[in-house]
Protein backbone atom coordinates (compact mmCIF):
# COMPACT_ATOMS: atom_id res chain seq x y z
CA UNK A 1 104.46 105.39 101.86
CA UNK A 2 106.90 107.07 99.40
CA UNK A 3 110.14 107.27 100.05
CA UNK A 4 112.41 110.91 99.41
CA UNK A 5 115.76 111.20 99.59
CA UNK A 6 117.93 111.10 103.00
CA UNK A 7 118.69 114.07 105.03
CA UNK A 8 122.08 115.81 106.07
CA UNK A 9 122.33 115.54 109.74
CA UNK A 10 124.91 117.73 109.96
CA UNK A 11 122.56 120.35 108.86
CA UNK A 12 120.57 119.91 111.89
CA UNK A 13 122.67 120.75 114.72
CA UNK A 14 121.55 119.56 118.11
CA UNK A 15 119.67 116.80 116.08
CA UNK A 16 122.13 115.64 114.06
CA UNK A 17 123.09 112.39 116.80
CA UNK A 18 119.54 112.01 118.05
CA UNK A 19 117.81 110.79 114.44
CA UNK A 20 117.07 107.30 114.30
CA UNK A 21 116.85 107.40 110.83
CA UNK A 22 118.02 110.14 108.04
CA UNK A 23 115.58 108.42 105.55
CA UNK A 24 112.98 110.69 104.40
CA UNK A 25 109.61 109.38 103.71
CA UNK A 26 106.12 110.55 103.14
CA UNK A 27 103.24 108.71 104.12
CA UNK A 28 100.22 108.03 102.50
CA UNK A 29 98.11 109.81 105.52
CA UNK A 30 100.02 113.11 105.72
CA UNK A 31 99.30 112.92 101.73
CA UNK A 32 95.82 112.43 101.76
CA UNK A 33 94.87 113.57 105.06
CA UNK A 34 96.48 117.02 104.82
CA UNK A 35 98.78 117.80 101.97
CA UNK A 36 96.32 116.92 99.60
CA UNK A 37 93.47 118.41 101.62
CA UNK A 38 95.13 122.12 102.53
CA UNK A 39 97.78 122.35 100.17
CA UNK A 40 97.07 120.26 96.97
CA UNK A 41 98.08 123.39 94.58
CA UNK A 42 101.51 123.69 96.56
CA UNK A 43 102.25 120.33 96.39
CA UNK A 44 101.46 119.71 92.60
CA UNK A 45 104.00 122.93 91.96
CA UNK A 46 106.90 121.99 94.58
CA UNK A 47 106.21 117.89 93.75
CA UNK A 48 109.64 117.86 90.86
CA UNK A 49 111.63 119.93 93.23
CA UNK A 50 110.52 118.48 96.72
CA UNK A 51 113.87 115.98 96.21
CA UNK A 52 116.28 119.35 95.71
CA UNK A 53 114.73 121.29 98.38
CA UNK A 54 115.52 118.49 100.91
CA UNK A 55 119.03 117.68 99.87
CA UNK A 56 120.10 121.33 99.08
CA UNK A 57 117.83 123.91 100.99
CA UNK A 58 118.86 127.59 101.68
CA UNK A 59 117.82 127.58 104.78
CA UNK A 60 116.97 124.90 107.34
CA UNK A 61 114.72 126.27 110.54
CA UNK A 62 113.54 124.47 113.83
CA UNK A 63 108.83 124.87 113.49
CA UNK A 64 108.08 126.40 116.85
CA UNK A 65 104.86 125.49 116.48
CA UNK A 66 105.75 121.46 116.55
CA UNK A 67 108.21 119.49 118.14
CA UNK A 68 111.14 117.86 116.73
CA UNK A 69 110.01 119.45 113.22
CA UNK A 70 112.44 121.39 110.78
CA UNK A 71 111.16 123.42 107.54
CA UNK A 72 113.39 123.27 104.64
CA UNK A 73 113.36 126.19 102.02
CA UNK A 74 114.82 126.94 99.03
CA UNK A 75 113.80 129.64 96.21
CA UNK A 76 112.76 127.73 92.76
CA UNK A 77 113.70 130.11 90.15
CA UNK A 78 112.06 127.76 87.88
CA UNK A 79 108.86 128.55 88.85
CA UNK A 80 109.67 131.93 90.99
CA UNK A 81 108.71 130.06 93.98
CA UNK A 82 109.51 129.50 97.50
CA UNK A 83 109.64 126.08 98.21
CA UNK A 84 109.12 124.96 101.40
CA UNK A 85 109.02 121.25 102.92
CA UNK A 86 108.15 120.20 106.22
CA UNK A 87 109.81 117.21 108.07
CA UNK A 88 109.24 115.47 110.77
CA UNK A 89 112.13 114.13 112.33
CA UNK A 90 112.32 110.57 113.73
CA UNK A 91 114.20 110.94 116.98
CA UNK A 92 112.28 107.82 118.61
CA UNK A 93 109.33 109.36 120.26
CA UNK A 94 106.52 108.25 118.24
CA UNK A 95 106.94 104.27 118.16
CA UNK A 96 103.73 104.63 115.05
CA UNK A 97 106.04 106.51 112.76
CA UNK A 98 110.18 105.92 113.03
CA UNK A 99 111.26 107.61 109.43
């Protein structure tokens, strides 16, 4: 488990008093079992700027594909990329993973 950076709850709106946690972490499954696995190139581009995108995205939206789940994204002119993380956020419904 890795941890980020914290997150901005008052970027997140409705969410912002319901996180049990603003810590930002990664864990070693969603590394191995899926970054790693379906995004590897991605990841080894975004990895340096992962930190940035979290703590000053240009655009925060709610994943209606998953509960509870923002996507943060920010344009990396550094590498003429949109950069895009995914976060899970701990609001206390999954007692396995609170961060």
């Amino acid at each position: 488990m890795q941890y980020i950076t914290n997150l901005d709850s008052q970027k997140l709106g409705l969410y912002k008093n319901k996180l049990l946690t603003e810590e930002v972490i990664l864990t070693d499954e969603r590394l191995y079992e899926h970054i790693l696995l379906f995004h590897e190139e991605e990841y080894k581009q975004l990895k340096p700027y992962i930190k940035s995108i979290i703590e000053n995205p240009d655009y925060i939206v709610e994943d209606n594909r998953h509960d509870d789940t923002m996507i943060y994204l920010k344009q990396i002119h550094n590498i003429g990329k949109n950069g895009r993380v995914v976060i899970k956020l701990a609001l206390g419904y999954d007692e396995e993973h609170n961060k």
